[in-house]
N, C-alpha and C. Protein backbone atom coordinates (compact mmCIF):
# COMPACT_ATOMS: atom_id res chain seq x y z
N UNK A 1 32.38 -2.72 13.93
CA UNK A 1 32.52 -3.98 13.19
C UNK A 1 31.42 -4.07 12.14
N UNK A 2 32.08 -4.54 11.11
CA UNK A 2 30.89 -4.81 10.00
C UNK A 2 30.27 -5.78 9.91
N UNK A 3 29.25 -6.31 9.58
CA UNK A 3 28.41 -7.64 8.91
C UNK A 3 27.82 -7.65 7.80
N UNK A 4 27.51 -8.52 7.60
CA UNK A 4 26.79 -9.32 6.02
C UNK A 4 25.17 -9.35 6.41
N UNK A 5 24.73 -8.72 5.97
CA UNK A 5 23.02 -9.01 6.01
C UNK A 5 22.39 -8.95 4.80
N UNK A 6 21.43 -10.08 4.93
CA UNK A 6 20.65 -10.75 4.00
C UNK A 6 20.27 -9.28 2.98
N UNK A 7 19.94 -9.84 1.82
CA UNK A 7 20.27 -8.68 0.61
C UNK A 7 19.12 -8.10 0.68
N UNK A 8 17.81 -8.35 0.90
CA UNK A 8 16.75 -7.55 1.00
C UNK A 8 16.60 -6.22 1.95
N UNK A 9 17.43 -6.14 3.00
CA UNK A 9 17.78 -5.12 4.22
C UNK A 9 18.36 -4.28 3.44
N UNK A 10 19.89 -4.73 2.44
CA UNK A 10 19.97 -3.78 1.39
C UNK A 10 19.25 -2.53 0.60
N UNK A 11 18.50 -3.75 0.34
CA UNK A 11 17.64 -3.37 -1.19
C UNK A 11 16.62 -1.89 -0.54
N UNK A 12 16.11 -2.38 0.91
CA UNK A 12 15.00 -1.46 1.68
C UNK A 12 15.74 -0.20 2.19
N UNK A 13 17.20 -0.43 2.72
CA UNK A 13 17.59 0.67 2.75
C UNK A 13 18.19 1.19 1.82
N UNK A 14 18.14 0.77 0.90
CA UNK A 14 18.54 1.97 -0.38
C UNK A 14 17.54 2.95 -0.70
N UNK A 15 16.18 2.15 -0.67
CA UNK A 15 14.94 3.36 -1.05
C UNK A 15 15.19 4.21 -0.04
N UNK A 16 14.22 3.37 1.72
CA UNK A 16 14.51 4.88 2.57
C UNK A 16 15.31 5.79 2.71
N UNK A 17 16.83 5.70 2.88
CA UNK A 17 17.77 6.35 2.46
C UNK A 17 17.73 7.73 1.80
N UNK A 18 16.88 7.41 0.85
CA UNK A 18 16.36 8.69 -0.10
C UNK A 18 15.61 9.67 0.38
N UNK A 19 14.78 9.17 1.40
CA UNK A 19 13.35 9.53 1.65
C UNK A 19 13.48 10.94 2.58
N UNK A 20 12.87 11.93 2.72
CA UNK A 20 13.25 12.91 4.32
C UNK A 20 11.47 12.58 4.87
N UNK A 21 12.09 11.29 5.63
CA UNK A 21 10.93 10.96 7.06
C UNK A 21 12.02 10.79 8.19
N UNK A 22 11.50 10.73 9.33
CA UNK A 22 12.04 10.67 10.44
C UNK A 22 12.79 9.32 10.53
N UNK A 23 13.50 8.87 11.11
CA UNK A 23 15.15 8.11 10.71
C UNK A 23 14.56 6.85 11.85
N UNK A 24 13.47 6.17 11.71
CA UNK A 24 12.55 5.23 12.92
C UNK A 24 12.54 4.35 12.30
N UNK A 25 12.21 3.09 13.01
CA UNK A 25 11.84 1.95 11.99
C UNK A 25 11.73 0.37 13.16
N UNK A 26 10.92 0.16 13.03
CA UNK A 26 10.08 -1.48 13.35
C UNK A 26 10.55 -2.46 12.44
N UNK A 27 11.34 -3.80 13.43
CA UNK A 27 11.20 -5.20 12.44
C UNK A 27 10.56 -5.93 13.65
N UNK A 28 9.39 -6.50 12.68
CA UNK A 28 8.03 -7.57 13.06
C UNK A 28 8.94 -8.75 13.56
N UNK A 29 9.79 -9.71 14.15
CA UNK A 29 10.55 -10.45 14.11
C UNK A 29 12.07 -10.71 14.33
N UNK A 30 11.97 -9.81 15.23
CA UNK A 30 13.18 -9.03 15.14
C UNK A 30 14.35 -10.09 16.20
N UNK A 31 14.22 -10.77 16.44
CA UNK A 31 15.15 -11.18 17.33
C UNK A 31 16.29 -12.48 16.31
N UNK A 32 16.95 -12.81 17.07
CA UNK A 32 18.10 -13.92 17.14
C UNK A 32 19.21 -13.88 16.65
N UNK A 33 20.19 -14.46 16.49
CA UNK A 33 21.78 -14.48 17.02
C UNK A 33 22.63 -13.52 16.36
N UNK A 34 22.16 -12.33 15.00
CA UNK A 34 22.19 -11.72 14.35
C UNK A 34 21.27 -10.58 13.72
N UNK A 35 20.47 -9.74 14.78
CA UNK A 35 19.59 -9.11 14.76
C UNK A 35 19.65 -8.30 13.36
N UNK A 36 18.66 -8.50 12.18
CA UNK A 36 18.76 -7.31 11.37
C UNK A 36 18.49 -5.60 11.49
N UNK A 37 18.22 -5.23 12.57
CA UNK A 37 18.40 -4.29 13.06
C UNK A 37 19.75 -3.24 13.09
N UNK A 38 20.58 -4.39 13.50
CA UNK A 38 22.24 -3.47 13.29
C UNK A 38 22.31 -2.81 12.37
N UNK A 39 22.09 -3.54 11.08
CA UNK A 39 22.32 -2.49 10.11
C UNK A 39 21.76 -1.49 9.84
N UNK A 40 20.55 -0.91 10.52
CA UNK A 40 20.02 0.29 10.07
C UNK A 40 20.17 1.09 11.58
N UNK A 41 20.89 0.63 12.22
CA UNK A 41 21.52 1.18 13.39
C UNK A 41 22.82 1.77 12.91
N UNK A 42 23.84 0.85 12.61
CA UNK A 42 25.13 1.44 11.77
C UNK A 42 24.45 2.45 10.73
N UNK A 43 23.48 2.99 10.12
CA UNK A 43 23.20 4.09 9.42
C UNK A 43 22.20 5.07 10.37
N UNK A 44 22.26 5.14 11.58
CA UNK A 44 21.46 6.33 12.17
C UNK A 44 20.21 5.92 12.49
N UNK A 45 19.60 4.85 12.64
CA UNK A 45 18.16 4.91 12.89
C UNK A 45 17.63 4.27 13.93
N UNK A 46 16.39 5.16 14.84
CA UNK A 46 16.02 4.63 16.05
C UNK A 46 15.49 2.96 15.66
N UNK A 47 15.94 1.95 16.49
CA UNK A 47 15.11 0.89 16.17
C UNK A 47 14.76 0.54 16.70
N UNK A 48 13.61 -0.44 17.10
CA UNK A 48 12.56 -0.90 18.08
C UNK A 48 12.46 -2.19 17.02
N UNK A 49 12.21 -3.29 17.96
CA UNK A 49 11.78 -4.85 16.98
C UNK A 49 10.75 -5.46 18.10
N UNK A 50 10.15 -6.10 17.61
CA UNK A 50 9.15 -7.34 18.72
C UNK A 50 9.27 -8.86 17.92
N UNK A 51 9.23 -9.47 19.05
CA UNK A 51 10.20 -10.88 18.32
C UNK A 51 8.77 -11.57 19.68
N UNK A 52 7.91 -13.02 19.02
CA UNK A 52 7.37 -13.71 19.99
C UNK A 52 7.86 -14.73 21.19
N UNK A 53 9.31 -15.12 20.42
CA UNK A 53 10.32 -16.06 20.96
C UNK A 53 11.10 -15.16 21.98
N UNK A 54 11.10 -15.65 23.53
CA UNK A 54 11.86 -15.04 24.51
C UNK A 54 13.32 -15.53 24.53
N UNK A 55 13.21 -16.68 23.88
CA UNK A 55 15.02 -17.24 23.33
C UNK A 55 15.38 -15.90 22.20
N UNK A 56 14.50 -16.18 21.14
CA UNK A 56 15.10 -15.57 20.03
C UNK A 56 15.73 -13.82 20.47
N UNK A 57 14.74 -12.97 21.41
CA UNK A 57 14.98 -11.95 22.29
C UNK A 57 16.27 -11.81 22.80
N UNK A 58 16.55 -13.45 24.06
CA UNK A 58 18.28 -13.10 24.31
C UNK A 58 19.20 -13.12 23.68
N UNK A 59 19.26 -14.26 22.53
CA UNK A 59 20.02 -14.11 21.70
C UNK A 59 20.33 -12.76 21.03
N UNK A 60 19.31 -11.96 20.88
CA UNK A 60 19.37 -10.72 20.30
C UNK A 60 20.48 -9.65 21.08
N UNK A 61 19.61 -9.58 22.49
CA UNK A 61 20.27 -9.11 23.52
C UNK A 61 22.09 -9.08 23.60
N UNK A 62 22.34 -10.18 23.59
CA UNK A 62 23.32 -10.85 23.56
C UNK A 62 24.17 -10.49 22.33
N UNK A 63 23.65 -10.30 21.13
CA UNK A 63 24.41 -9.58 20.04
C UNK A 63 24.49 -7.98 20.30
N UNK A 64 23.43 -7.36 20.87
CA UNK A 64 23.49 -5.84 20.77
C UNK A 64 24.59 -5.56 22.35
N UNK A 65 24.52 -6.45 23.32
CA UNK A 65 25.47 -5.99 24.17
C UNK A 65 26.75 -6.23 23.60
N UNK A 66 27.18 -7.29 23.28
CA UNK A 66 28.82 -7.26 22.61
C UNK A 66 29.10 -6.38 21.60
N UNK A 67 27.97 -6.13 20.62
CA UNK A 67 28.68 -4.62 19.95
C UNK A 67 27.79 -3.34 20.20
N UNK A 68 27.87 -3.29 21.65
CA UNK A 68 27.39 -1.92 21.84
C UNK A 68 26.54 -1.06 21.29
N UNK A 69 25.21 -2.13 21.23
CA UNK A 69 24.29 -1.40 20.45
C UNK A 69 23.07 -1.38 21.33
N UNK A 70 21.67 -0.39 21.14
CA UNK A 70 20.74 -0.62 21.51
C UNK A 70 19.73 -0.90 20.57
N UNK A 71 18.99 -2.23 20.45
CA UNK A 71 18.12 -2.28 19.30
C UNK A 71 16.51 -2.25 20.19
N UNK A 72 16.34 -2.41 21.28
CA UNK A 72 15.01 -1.90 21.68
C UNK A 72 14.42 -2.65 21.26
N UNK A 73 14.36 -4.13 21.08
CA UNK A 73 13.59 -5.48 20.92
C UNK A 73 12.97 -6.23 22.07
N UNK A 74 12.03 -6.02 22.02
CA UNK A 74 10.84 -6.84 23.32
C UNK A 74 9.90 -7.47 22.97
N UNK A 75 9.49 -8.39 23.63
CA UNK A 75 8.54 -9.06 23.14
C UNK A 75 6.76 -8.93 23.02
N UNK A 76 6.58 -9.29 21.91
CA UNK A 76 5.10 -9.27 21.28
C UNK A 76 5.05 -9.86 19.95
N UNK A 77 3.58 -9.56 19.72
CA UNK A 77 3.10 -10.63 18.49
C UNK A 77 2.70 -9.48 17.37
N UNK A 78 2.85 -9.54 16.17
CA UNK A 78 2.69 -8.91 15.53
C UNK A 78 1.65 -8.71 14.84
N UNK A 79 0.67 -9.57 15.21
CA UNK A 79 -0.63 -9.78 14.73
C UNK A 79 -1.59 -8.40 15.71
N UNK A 80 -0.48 -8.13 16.62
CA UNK A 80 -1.27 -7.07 17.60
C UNK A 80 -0.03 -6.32 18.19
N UNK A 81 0.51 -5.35 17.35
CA UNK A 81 1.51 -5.07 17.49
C UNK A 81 1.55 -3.81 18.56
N UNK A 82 2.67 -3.94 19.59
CA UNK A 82 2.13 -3.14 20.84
C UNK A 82 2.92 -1.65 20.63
N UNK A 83 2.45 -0.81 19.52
CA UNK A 83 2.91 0.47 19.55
C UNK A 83 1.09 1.46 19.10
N UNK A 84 1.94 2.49 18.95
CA UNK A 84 0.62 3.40 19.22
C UNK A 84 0.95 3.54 17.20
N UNK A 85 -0.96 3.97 17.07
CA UNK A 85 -1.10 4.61 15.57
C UNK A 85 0.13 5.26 15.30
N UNK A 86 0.97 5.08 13.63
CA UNK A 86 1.38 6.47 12.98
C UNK A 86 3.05 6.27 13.64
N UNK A 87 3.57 5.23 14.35
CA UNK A 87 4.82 5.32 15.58
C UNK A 87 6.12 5.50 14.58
N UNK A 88 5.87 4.66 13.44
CA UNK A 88 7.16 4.49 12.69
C UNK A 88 7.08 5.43 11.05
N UNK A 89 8.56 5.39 10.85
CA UNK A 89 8.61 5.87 9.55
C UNK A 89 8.95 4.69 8.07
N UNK A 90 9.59 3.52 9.03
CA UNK A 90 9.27 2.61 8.40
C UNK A 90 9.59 1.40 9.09
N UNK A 91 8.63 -0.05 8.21
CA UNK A 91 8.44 -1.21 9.07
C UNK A 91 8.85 -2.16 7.87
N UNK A 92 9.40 -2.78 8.70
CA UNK A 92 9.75 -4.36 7.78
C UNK A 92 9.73 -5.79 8.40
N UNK A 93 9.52 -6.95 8.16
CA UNK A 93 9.50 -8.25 8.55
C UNK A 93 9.64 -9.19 7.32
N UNK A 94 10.80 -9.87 8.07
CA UNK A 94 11.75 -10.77 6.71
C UNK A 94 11.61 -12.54 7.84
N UNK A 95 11.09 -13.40 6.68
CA UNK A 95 11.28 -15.15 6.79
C UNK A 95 10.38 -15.17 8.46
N UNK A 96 9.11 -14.00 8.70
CA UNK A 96 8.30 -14.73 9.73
C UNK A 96 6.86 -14.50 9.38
N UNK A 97 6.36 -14.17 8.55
CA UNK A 97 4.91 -14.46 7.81
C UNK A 97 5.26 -15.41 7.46
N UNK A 98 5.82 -16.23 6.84
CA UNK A 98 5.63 -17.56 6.17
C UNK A 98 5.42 -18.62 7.56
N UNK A 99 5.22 -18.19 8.74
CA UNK A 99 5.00 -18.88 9.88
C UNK A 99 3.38 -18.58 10.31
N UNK A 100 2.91 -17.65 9.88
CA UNK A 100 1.79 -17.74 10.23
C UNK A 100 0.04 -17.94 8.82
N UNK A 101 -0.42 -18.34 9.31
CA UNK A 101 -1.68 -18.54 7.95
C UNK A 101 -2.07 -17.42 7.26
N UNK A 102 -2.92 -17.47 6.26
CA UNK A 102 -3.15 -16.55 5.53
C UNK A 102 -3.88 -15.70 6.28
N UNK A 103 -4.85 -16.39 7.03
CA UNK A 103 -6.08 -15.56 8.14
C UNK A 103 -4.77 -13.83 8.47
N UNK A 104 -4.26 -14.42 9.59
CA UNK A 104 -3.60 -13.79 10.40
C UNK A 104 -2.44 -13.61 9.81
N UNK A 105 -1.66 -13.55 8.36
CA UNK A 105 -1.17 -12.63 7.59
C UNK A 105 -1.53 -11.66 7.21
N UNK A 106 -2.71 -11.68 7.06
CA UNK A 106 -3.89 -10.44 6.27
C UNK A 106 -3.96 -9.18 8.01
N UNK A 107 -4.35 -9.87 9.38
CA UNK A 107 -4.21 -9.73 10.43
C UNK A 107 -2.68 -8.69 10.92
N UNK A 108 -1.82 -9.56 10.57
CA UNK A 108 -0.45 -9.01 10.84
C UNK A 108 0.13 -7.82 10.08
N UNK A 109 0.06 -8.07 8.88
CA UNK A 109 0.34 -6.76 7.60
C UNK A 109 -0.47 -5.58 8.23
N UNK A 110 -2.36 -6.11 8.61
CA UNK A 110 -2.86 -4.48 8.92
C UNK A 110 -2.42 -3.82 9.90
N UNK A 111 -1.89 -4.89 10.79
CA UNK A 111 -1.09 -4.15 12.12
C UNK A 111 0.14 -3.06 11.74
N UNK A 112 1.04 -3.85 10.35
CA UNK A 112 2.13 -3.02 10.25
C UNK A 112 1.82 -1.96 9.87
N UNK A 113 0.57 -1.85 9.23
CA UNK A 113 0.06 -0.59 8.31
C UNK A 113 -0.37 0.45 9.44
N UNK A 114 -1.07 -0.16 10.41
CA UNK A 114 -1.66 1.31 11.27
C UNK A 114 -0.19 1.70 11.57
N UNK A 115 0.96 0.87 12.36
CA UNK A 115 1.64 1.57 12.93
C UNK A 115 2.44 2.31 12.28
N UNK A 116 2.47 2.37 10.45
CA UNK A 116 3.24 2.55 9.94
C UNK A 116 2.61 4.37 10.03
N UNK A 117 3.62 5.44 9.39
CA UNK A 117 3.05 6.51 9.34
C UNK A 117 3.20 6.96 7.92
N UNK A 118 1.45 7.86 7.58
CA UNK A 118 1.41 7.99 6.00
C UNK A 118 2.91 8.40 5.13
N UNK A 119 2.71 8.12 4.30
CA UNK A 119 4.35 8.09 3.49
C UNK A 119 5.56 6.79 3.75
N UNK A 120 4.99 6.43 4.96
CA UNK A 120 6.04 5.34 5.75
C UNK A 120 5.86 4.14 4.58
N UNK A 121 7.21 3.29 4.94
CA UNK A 121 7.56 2.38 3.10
C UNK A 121 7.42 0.77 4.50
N UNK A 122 7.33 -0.07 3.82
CA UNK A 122 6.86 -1.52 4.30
C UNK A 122 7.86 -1.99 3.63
N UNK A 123 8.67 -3.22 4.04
CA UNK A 123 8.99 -4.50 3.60
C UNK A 123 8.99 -5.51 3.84
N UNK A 124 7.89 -6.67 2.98
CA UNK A 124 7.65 -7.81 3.77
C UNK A 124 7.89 -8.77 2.55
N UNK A 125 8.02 -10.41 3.07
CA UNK A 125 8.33 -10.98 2.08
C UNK A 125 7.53 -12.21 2.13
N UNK A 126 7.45 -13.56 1.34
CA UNK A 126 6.68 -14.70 1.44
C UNK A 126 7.31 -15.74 0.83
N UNK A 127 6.94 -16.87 1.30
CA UNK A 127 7.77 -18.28 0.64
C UNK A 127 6.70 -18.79 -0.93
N UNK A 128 6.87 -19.01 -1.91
CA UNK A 128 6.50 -18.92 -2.91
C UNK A 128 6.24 -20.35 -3.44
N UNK A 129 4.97 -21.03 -3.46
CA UNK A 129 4.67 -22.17 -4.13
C UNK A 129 5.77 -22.78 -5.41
N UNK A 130 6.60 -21.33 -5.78
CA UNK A 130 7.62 -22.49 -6.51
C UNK A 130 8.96 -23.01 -6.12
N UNK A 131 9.01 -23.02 -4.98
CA UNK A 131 9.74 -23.56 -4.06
C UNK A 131 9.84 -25.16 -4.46
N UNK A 132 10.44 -25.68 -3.99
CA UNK A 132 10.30 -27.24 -4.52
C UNK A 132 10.23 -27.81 -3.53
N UNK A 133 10.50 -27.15 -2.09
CA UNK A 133 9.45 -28.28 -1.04
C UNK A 133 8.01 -27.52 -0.77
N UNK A 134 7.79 -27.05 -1.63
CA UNK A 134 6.08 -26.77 -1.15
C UNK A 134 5.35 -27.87 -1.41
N UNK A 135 4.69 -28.44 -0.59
CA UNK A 135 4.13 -29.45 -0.47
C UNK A 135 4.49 -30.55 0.12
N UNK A 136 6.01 -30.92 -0.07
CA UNK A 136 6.93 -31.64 0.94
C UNK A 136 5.93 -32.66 1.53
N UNK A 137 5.94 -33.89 2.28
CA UNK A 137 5.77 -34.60 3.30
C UNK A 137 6.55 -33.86 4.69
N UNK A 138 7.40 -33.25 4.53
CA UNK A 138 8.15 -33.24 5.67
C UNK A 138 7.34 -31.91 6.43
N UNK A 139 6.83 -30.96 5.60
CA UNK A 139 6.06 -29.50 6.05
C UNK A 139 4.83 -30.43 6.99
N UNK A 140 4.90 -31.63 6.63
CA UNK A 140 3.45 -32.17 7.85
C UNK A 140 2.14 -32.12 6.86
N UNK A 141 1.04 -31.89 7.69
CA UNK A 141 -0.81 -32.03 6.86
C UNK A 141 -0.81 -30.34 6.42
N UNK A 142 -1.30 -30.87 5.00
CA UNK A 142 -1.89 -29.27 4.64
C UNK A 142 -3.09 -28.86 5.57
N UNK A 143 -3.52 -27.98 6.14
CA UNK A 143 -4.05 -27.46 7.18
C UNK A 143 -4.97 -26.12 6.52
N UNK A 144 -4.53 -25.97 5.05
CA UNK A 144 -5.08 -24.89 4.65
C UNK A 144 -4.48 -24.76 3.00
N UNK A 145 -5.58 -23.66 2.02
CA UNK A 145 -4.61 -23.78 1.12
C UNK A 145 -3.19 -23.07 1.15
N UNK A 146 -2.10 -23.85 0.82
CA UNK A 146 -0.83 -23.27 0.50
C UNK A 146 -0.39 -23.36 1.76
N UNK A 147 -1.26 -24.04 3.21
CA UNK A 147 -0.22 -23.72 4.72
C UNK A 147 -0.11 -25.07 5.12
N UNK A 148 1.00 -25.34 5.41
CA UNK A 148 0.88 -26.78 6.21
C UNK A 148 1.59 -26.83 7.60
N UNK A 149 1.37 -27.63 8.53
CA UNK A 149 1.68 -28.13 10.01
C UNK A 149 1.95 -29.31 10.33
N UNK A 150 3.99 -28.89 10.94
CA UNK A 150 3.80 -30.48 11.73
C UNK A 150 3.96 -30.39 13.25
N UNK A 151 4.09 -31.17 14.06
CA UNK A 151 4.30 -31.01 15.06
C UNK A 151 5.85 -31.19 15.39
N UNK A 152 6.74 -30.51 16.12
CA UNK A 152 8.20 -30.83 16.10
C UNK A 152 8.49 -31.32 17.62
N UNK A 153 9.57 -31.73 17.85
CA UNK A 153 10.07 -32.64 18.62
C UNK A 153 9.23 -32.25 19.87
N UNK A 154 9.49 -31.01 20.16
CA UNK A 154 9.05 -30.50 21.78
C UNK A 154 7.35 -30.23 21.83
N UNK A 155 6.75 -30.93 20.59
CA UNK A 155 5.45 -30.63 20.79
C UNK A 155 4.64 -29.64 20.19
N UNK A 156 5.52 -28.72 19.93
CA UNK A 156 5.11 -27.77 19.05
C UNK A 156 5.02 -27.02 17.55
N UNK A 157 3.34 -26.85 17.04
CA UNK A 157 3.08 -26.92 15.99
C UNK A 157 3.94 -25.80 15.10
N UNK A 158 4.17 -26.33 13.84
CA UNK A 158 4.86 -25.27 13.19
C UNK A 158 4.66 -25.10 11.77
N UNK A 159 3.97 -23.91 11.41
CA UNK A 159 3.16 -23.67 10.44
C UNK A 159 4.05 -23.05 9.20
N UNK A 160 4.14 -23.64 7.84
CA UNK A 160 4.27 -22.55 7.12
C UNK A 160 3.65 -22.43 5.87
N UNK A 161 3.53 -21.45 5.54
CA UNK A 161 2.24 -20.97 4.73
C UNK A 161 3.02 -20.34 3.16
N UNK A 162 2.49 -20.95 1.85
CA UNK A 162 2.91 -20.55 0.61
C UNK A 162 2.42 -19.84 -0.32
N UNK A 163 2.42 -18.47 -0.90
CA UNK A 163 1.92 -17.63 -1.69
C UNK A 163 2.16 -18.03 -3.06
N UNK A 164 1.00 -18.31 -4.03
CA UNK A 164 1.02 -18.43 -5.23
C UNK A 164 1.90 -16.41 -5.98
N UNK A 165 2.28 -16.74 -6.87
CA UNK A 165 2.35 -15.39 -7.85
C UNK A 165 1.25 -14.36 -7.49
N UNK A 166 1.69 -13.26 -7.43
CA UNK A 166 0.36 -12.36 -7.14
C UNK A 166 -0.58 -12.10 -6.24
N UNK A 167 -0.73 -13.50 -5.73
CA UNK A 167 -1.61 -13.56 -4.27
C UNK A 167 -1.43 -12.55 -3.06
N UNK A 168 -0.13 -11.88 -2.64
CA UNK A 168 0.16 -11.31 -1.72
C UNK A 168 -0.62 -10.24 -2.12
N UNK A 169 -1.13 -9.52 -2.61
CA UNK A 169 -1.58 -8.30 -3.24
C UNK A 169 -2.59 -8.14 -2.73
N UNK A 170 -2.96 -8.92 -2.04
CA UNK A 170 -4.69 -8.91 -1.02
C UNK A 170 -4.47 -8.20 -0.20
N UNK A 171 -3.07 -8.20 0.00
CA UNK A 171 -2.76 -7.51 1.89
C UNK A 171 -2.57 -6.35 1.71
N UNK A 172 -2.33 -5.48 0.72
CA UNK A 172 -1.83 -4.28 0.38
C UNK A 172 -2.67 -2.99 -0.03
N UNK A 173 -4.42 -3.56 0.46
CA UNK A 173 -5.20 -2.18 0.58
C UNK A 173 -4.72 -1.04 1.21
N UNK A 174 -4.58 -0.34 0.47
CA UNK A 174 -4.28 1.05 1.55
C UNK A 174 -2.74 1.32 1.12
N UNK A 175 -2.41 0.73 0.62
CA UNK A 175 -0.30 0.94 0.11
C UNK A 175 -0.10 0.55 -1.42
N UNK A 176 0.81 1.39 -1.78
CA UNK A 176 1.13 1.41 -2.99
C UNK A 176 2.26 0.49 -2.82
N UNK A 177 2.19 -0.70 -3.95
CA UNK A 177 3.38 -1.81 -4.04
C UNK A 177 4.14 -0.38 -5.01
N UNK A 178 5.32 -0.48 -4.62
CA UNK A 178 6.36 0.11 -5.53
C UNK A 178 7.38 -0.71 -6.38
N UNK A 179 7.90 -1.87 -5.79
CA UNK A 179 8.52 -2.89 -6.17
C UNK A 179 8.67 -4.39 -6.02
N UNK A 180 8.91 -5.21 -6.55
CA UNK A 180 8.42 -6.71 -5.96
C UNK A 180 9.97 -7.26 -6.81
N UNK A 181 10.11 -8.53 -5.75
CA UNK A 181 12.07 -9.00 -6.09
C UNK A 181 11.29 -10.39 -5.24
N UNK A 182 11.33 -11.14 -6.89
CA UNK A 182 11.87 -12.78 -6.72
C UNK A 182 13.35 -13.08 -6.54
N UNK A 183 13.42 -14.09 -5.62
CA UNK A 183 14.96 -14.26 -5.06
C UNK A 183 14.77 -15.91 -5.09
N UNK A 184 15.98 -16.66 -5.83
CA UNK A 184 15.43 -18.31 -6.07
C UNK A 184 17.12 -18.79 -5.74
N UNK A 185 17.01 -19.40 -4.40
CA UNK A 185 18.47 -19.73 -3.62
C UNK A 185 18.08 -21.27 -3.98
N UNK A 186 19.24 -22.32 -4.52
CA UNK A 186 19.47 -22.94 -4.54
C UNK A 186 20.73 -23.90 -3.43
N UNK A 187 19.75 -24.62 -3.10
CA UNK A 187 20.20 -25.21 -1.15
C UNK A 187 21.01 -26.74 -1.87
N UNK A 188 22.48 -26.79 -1.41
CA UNK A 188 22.94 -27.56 -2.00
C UNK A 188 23.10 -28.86 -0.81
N UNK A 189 23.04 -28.22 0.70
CA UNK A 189 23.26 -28.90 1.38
C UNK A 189 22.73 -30.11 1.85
N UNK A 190 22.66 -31.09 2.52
CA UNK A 190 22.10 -32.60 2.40
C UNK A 190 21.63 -33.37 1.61
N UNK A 191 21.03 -34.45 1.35
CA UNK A 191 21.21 -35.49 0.59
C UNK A 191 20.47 -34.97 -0.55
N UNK A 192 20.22 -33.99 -0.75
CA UNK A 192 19.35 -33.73 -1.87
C UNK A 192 19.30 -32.45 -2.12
N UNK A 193 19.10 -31.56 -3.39
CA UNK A 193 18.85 -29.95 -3.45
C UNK A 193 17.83 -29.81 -3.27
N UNK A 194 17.72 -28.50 -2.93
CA UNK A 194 16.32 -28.03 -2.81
C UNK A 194 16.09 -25.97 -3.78
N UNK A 195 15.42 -25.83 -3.76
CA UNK A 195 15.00 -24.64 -4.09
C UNK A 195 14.21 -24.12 -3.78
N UNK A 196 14.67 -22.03 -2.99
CA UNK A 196 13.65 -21.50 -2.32
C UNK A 196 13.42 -20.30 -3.01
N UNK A 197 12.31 -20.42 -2.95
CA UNK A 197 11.92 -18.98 -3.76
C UNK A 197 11.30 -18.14 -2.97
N UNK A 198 11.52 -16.82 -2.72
CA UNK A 198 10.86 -15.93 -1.76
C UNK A 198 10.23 -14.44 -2.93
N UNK A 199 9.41 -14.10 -2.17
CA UNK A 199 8.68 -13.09 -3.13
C UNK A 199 8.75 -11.65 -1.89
N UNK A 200 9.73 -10.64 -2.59
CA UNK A 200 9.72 -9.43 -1.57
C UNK A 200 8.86 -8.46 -2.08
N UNK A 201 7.88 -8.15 -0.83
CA UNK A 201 6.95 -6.64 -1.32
C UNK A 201 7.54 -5.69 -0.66
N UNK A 202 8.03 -4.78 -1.27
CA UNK A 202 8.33 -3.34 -1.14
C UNK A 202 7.06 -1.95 -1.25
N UNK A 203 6.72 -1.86 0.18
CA UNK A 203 4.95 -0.74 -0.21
C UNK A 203 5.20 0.61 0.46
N UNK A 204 4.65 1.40 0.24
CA UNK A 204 4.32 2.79 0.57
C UNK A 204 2.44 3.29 1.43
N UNK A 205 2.93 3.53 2.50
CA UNK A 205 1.08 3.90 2.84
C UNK A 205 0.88 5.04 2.31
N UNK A 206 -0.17 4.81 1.72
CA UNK A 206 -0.87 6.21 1.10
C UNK A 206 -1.33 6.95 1.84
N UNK A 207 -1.17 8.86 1.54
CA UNK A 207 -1.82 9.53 2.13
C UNK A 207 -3.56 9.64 2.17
């Protein structure tokens, strides 16, 4: 069976595709009701994900048993990502850095980098100050620059954090950016529009 996945999964497997590294690959976030994983499963590749949410996990579960897949998603944090130096040939994490602060973005990226292996390609992305709810009342107290927190129904805090133009480029010692894709979705739904802008880094670890 086929699916529709978000266009950046595209875009990443068109480069690797090209590449002759070993056919592996890590998503930082990997869980819920539509694992992006499948698709680089439907093209041959071992996958492994770590997702912090033990919901977001079954849900996963729950998609890879009905179409007979194994995506090898367990849980951990990506800020301390539980594989050994050098494991993958390539790593990606899509719409879950914008959940954590800049601190422990900078934190999380170096994680993807050790595990990544030299030549291995990165894709990560960020919510972009020209968004038109950045700043919002509804994101809660700014808590930091560009991050804000509210507390949601069950008590729990929920952070998300906004990259000016260019800013991401801090995280990328040690990797060559190869490509960068602004993406600006216009949200028509409820009483009002909104506009999201996401900023995708596409990197390479250097030998």
């Amino acid at each position: 069976m086929r699916f529709i996945w978000p266009l950046p999964l595209y875009r990443f497997l068109s480069i690797i595709e090209r590449l002759e590294l070993e056919k592996n690959i890590l998503d930082c976030g990997a869980g819920g009701p539509q694992p992006p994983l499948g698709l680089f499963q439907e093209y041959g590749y071992e996958t492994h994900g770590i997702d912090i949410s033990k919901g977001a996990i079954k849900l996963s579960e729950e998609f890879a048993k009905k179409h007979n897949m194994k995506l090898n998603i367990v849980e951990g944090d990506m800020r301390e990502i539980p594989f050994d130096d050098e494991s993958f040939s390539f790593v990606f994490s899509l719409n879950s850095l914008c959940h954590l602060t800049k601190r422990d973005t900078t934190r999380a990226i170096g994680e993807m980098m050790r595990v990544l292996k030299p030549e291995g390609h990165l894709l990560v992305d960020f919510m972009s100050t020209e968004s038109s709810y950045h700043g919002s009342p509804s994101l809660g107290k700014e808590v930091g620059v560009g991050e804000f927190q509210y507390i949601d129904d069950d008590g729990v805090a929920v952070l998300h954090s906004f990259h000016s133009e260019g800013e991401p480029e801090q995280y990328f010692a040690g990797m060559k950016i190869i490509q960068t894709v602004k993406t600006i979705t216009e949200n028509l739904s409820g009483p009002s529009s909104t506009i999201d802008v996401r900023i995708e880094y596409y990197s390479t670890k250097q030998v």
